[in-house]
PDB file of N, CA and C in Angstrom:
ATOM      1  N   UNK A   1     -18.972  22.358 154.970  1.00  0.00           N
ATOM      2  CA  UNK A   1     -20.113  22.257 155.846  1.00  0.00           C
ATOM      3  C   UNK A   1     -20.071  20.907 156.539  1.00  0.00           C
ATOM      4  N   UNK A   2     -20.370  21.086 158.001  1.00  0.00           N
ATOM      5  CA  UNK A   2     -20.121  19.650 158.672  1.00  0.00           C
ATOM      6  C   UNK A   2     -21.497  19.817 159.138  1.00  0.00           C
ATOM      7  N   UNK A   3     -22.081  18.193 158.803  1.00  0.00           N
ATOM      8  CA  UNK A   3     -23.107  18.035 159.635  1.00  0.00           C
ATOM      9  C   UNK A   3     -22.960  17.516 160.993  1.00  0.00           C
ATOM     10  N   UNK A   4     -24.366  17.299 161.481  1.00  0.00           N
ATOM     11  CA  UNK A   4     -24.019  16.506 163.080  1.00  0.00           C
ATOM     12  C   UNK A   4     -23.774  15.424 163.040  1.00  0.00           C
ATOM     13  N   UNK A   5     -23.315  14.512 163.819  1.00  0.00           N
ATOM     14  CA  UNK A   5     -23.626  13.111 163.948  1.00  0.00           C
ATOM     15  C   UNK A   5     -24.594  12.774 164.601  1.00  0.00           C
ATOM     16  N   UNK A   6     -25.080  11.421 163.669  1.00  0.00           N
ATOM     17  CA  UNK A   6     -26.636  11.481 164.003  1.00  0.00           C
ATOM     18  C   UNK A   6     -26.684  10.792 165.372  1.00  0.00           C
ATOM     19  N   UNK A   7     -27.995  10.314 166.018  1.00  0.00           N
ATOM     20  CA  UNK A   7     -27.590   9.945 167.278  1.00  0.00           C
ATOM     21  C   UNK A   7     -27.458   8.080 167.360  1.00  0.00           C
ATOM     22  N   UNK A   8     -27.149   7.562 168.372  1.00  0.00           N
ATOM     23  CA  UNK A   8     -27.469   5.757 168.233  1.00  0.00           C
ATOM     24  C   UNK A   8     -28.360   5.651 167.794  1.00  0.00           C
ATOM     25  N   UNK A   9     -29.369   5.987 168.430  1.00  0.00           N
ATOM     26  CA  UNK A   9     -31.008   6.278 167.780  1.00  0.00           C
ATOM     27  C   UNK A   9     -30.880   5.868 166.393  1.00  0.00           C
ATOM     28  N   UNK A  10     -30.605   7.508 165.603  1.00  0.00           N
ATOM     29  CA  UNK A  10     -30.804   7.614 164.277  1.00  0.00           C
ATOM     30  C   UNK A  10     -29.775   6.300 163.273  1.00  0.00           C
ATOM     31  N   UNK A  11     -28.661   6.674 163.767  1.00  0.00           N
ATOM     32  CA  UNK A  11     -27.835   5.210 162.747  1.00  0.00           C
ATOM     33  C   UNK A  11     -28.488   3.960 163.614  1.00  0.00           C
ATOM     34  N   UNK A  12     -28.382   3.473 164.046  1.00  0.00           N
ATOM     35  CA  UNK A  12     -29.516   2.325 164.157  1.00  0.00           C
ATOM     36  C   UNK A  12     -30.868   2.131 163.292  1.00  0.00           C
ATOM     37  N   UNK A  13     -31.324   2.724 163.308  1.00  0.00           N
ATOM     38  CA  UNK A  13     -33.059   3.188 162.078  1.00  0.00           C
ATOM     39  C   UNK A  13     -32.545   3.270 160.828  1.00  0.00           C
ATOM     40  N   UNK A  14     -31.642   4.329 160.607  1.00  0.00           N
ATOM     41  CA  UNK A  14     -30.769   4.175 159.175  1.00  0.00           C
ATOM     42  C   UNK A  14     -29.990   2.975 158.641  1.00  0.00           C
ATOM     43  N   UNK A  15     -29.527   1.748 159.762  1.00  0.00           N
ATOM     44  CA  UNK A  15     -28.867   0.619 159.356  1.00  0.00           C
ATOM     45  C   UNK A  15     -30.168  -0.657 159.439  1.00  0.00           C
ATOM     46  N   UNK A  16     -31.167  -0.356 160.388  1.00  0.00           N
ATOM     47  CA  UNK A  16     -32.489  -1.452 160.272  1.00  0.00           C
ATOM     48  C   UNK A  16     -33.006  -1.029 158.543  1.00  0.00           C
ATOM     49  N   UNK A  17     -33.490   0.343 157.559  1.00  0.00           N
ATOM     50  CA  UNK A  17     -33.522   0.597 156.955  1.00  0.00           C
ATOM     51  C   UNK A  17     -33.006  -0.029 155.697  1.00  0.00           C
ATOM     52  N   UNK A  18     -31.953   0.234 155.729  1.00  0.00           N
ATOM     53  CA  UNK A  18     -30.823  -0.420 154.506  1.00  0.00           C
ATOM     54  C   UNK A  18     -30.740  -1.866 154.805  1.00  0.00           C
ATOM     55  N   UNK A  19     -30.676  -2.763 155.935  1.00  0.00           N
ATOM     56  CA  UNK A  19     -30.510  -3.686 155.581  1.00  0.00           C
ATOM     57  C   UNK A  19     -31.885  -4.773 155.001  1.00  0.00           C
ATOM     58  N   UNK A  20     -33.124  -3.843 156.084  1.00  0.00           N
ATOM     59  CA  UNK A  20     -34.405  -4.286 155.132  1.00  0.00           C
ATOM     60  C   UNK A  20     -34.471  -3.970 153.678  1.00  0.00           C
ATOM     61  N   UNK A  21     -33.951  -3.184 152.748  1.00  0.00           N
ATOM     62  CA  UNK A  21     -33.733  -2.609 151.447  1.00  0.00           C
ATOM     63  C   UNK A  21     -33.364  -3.542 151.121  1.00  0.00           C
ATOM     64  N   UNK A  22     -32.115  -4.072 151.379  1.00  0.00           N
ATOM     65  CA  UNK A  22     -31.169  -5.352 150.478  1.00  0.00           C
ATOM     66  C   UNK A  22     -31.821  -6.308 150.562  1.00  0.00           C
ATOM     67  N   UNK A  23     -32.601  -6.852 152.056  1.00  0.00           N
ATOM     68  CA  UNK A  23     -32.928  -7.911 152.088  1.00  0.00           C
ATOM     69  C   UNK A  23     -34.224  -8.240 151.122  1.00  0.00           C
ATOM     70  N   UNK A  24     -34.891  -7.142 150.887  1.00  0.00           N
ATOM     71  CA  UNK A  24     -35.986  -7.127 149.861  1.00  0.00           C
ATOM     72  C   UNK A  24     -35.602  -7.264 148.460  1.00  0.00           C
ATOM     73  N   UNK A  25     -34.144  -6.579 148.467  1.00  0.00           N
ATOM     74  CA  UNK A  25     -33.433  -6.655 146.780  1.00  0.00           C
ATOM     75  C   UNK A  25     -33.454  -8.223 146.673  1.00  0.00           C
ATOM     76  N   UNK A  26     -32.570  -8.915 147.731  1.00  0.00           N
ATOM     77  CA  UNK A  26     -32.194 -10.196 147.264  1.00  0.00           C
ATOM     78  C   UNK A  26     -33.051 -11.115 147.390  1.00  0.00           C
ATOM     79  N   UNK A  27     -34.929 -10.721 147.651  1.00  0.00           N
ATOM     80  CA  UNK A  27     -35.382 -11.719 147.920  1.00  0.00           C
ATOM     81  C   UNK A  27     -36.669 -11.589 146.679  1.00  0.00           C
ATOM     82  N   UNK A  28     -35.985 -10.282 145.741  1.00  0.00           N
ATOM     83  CA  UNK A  28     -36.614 -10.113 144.301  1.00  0.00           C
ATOM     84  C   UNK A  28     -35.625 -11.298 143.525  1.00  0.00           C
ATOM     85  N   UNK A  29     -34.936 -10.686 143.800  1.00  0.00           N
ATOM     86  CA  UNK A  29     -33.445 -11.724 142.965  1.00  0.00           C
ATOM     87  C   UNK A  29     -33.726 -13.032 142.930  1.00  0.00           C
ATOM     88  N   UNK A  30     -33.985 -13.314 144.057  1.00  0.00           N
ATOM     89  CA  UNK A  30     -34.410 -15.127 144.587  1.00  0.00           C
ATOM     90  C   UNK A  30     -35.605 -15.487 143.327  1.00  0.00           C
ATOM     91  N   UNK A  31     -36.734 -14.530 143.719  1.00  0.00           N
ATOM     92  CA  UNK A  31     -38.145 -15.174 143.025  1.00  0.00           C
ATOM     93  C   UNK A  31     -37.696 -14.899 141.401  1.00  0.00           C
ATOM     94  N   UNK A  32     -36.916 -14.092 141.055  1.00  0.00           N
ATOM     95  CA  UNK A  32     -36.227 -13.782 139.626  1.00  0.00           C
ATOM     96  C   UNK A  32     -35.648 -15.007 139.171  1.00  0.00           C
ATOM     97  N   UNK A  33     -34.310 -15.391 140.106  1.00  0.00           N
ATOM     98  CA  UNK A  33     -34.000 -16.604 139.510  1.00  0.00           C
ATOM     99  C   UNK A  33     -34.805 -17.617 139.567  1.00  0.00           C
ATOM    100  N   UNK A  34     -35.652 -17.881 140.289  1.00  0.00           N
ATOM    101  CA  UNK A  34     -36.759 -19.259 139.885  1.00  0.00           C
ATOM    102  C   UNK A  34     -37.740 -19.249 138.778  1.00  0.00           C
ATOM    103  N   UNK A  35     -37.909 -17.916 138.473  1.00  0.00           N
ATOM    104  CA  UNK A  35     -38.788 -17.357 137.078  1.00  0.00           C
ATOM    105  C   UNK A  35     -37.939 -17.675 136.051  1.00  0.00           C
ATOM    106  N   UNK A  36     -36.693 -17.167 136.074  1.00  0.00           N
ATOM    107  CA  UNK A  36     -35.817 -17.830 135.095  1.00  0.00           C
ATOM    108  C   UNK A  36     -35.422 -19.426 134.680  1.00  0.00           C
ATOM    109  N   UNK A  37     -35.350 -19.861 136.077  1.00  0.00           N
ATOM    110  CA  UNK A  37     -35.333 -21.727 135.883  1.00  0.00           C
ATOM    111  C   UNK A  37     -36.356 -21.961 135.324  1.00  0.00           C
ATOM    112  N   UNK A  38     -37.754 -21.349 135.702  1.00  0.00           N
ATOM    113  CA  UNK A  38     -38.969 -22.610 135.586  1.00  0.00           C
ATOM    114  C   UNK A  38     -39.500 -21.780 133.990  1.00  0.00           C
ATOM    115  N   UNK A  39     -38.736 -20.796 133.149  1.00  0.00           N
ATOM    116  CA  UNK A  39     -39.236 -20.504 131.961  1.00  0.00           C
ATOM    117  C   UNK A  39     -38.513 -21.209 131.253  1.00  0.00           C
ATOM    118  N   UNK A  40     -37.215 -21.937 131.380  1.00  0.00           N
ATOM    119  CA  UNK A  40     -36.048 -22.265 131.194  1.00  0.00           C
ATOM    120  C   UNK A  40     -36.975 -23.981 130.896  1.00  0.00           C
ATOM    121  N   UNK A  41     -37.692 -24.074 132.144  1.00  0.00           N
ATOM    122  CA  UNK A  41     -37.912 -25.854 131.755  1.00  0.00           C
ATOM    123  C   UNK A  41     -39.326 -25.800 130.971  1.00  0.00           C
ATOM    124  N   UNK A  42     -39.790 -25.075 131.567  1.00  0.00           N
ATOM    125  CA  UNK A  42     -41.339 -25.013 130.621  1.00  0.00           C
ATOM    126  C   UNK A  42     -41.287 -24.000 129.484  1.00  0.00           C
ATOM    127  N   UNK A  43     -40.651 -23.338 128.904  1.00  0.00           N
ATOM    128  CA  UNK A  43     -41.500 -22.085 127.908  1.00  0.00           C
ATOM    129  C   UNK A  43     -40.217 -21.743 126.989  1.00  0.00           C
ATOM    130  N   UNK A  44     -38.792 -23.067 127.271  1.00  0.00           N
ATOM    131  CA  UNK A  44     -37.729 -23.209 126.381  1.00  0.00           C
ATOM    132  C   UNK A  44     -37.066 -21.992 126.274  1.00  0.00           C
ATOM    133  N   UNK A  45     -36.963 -21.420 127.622  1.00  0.00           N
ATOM    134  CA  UNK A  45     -36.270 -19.721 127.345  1.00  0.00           C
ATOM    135  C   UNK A  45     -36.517 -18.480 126.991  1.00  0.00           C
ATOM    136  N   UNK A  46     -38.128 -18.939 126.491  1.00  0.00           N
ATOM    137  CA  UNK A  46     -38.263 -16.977 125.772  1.00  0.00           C
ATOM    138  C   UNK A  46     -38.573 -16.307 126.301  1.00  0.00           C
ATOM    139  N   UNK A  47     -38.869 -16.059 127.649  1.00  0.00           N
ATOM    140  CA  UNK A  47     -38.754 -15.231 128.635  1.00  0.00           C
ATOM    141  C   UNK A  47     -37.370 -14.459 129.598  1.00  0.00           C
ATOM    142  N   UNK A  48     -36.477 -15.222 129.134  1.00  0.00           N
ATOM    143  CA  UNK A  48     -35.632 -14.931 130.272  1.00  0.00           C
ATOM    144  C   UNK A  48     -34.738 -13.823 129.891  1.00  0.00           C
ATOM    145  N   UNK A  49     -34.446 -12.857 128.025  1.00  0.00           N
ATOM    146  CA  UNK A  49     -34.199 -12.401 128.446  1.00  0.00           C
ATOM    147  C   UNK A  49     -34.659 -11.198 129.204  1.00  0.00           C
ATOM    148  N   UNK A  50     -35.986 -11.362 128.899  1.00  0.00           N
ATOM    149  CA  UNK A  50     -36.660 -10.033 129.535  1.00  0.00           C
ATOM    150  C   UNK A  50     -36.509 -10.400 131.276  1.00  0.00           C
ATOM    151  N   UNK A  51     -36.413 -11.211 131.836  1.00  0.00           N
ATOM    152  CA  UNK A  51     -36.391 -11.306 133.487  1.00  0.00           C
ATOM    153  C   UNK A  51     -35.047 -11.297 133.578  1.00  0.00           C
ATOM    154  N   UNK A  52     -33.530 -11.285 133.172  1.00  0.00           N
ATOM    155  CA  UNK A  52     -32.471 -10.995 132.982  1.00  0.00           C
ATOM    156  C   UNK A  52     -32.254  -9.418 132.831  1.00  0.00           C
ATOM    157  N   UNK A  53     -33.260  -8.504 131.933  1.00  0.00           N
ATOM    158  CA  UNK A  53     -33.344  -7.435 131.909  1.00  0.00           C
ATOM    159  C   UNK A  53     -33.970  -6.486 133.498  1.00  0.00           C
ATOM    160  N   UNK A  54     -34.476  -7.302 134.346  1.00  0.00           N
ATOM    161  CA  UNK A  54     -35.463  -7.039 135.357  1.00  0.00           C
ATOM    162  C   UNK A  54     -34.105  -7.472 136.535  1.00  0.00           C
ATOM    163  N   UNK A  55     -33.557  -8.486 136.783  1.00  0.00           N
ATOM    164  CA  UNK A  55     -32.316  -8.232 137.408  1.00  0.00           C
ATOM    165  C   UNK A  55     -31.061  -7.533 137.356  1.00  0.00           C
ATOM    166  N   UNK A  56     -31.046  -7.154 136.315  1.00  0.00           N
ATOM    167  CA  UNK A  56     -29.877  -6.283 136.155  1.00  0.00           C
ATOM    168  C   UNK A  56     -30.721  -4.828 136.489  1.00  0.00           C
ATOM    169  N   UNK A  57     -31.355  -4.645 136.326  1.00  0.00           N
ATOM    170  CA  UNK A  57     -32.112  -3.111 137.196  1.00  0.00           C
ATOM    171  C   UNK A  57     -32.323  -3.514 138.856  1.00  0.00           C
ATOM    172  N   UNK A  58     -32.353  -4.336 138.875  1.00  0.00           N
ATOM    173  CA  UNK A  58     -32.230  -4.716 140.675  1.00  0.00           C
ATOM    174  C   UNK A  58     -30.762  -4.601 140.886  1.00  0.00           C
ATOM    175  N   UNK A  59     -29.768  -5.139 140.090  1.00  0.00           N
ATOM    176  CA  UNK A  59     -28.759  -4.818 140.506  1.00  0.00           C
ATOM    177  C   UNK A  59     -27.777  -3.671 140.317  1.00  0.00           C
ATOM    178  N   UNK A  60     -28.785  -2.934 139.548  1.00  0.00           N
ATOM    179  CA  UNK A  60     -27.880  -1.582 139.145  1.00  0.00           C
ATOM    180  C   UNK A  60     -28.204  -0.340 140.096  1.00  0.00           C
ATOM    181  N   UNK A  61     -29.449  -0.755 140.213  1.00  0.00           N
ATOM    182  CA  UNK A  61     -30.287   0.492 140.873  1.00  0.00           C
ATOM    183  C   UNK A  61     -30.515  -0.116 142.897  1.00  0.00           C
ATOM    184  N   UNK A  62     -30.633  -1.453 142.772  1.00  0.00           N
ATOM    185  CA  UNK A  62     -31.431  -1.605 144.224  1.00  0.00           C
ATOM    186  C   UNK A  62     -30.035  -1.428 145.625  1.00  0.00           C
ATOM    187  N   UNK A  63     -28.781  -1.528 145.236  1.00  0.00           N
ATOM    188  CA  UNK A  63     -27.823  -1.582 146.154  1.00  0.00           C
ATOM    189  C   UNK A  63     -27.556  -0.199 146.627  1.00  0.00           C
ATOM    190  N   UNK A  64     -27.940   0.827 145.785  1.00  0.00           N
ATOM    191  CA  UNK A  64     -26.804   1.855 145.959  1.00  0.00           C
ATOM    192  C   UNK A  64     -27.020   2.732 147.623  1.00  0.00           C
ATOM    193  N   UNK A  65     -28.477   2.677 147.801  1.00  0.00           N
ATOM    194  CA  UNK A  65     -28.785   2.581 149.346  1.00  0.00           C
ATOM    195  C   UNK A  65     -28.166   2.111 150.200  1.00  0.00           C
ATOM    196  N   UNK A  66     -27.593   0.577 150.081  1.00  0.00           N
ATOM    197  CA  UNK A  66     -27.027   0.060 150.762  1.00  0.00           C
ATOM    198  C   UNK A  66     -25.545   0.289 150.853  1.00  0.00           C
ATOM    199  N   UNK A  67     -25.066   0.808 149.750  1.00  0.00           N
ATOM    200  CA  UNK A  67     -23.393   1.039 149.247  1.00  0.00           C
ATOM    201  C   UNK A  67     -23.150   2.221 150.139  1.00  0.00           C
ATOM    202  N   UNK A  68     -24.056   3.315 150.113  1.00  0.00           N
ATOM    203  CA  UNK A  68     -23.698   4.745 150.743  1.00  0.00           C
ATOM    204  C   UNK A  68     -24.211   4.127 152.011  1.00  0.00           C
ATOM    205  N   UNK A  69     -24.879   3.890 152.535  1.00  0.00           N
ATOM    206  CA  UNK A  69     -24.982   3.856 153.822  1.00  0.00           C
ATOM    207  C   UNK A  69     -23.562   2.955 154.383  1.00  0.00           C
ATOM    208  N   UNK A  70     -23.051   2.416 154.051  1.00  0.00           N
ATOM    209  CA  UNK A  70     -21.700   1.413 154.451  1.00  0.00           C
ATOM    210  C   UNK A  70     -20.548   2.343 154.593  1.00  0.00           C
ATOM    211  N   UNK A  71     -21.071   3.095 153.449  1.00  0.00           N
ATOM    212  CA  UNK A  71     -19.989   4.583 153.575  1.00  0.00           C
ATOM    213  C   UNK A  71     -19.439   5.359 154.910  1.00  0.00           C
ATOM    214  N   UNK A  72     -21.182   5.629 155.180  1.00  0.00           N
ATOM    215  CA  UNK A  72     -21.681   6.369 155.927  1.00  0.00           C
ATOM    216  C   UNK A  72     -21.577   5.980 157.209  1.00  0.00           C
ATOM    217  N   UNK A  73     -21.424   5.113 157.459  1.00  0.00           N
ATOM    218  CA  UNK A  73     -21.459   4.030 158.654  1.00  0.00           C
ATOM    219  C   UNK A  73     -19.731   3.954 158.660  1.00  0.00           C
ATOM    220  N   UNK A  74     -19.156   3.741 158.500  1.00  0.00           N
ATOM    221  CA  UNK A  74     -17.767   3.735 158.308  1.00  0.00           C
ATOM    222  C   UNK A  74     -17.169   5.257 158.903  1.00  0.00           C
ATOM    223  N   UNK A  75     -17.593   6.115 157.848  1.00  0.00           N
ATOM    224  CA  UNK A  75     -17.175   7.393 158.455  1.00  0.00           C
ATOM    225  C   UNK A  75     -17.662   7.612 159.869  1.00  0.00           C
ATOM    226  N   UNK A  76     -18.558   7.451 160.129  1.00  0.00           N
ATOM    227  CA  UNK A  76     -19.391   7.826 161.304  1.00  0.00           C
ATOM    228  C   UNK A  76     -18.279   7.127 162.266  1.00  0.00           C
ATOM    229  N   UNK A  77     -18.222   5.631 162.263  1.00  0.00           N
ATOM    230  CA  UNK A  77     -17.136   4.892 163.255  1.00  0.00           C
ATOM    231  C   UNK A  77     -15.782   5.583 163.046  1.00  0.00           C
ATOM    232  N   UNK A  78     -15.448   6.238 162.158  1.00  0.00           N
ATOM    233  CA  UNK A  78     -13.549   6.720 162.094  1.00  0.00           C
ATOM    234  C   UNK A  78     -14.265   8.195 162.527  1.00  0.00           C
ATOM    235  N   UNK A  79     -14.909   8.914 162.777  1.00  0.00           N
ATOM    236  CA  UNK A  79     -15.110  10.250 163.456  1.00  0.00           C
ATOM    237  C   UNK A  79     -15.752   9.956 165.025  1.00  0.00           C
ATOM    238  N   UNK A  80     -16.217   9.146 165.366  1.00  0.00           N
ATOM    239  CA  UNK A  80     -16.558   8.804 166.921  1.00  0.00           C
ATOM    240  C   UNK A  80     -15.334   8.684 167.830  1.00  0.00           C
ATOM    241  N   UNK A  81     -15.794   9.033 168.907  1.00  0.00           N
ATOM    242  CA  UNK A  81     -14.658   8.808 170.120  1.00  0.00           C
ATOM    243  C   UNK A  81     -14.120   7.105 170.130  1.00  0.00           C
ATOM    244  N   UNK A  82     -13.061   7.295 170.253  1.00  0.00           N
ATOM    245  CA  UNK A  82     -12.694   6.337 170.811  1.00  0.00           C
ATOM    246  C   UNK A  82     -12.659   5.556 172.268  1.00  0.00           C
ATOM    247  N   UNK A  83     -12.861   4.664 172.624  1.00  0.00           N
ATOM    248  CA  UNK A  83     -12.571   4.431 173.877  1.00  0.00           C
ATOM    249  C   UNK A  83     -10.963   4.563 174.150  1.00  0.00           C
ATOM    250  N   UNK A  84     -10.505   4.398 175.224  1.00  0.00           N
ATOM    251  CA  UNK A  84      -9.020   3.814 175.265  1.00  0.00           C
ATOM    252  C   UNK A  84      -8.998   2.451 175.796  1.00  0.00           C
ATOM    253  N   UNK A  85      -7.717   2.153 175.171  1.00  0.00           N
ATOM    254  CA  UNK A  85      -7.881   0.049 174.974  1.00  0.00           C
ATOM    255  C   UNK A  85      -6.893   0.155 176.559  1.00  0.00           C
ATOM    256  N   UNK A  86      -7.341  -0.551 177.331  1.00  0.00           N
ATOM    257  CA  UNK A  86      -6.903  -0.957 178.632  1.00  0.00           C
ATOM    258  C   UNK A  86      -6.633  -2.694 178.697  1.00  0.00           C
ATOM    259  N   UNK A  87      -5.777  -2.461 180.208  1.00  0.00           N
ATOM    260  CA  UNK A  87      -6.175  -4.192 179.651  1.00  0.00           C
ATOM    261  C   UNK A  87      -7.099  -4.744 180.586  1.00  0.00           C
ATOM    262  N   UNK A  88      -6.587  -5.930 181.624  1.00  0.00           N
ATOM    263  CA  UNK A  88      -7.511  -6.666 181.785  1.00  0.00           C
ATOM    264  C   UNK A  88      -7.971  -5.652 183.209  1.00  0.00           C
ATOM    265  N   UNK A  89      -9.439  -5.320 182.871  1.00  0.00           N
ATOM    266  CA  UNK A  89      -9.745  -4.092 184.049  1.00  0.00           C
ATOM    267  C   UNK A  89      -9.717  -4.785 185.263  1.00  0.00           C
ATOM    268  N   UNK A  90     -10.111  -6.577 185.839  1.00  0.00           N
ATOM    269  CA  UNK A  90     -10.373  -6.872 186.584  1.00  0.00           C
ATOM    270  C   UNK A  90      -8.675  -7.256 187.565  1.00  0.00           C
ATOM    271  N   UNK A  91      -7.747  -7.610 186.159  1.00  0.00           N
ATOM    272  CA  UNK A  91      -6.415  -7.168 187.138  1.00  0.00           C
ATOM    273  C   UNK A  91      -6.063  -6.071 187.663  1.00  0.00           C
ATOM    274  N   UNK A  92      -6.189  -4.998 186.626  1.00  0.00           N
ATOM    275  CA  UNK A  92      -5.845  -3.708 187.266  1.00  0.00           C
ATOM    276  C   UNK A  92      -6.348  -3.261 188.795  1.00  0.00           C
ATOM    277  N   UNK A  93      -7.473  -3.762 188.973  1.00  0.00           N
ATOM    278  CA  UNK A  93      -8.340  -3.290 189.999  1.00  0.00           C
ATOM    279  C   UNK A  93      -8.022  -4.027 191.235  1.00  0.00           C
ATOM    280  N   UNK A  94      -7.717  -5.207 190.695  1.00  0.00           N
ATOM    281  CA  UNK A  94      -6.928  -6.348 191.750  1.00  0.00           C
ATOM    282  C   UNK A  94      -7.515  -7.509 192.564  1.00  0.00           C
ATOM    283  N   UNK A  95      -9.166  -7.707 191.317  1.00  0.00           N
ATOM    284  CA  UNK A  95     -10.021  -9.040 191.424  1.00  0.00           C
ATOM    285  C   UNK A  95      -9.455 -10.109 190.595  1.00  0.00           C
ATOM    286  N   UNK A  96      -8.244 -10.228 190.077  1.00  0.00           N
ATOM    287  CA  UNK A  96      -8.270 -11.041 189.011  1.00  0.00           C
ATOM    288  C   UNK A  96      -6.888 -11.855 189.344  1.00  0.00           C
ATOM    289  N   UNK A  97      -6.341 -12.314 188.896  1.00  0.00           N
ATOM    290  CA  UNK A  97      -5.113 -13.357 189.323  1.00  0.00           C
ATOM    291  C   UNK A  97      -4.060 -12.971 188.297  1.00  0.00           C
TER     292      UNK A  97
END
């Protein structure tokens, strides 16, 4: 079964999508690792491994959106037309030196 290809439109929305996803993963990650430093200087560690347990579910679970869509995006570019590679159009045409 072949689907369609979606349009500029749609992979555009699908790549604004995913990259807002990650950027939200890594900006859990961020406030994670400072929870970890500042339990680390104040509270001598006994928190961290439970916020160690809370990043590794960000990192097991929060990418995989982003992994298939890279996929997806990839295939999409090796099934699109190609242009054909020319060279310099403005010599060919006979504005150029």
């Amino acid at each position: 079964m072949t689907n369609p290809l979606p349009t500029m439109q749609q992979a555009a929305q699908e790549a604004e999508f995913q990259l807002t996803a990650a950027r939200d993963v890594l900006e859990w990650q961020h406030a994670l690792i400072k929870a970890i430093h500042l339990d680390h200087l104040h509270d001598g560690g006994k928190g961290i491994a439970t916020l160690f347990e809370v990043a590794k579910y960000f990192s097991d679970t929060g990418f995989g959106g982003v992994y298939s869509a890279i996929d997806e995006f990839k295939s999409l570019g090796e099934s699109a037309p190609q242009n054909e590679q020319r060279g310099n159009v403005a010599r060919e045409i006979g504005g150029g030196q």
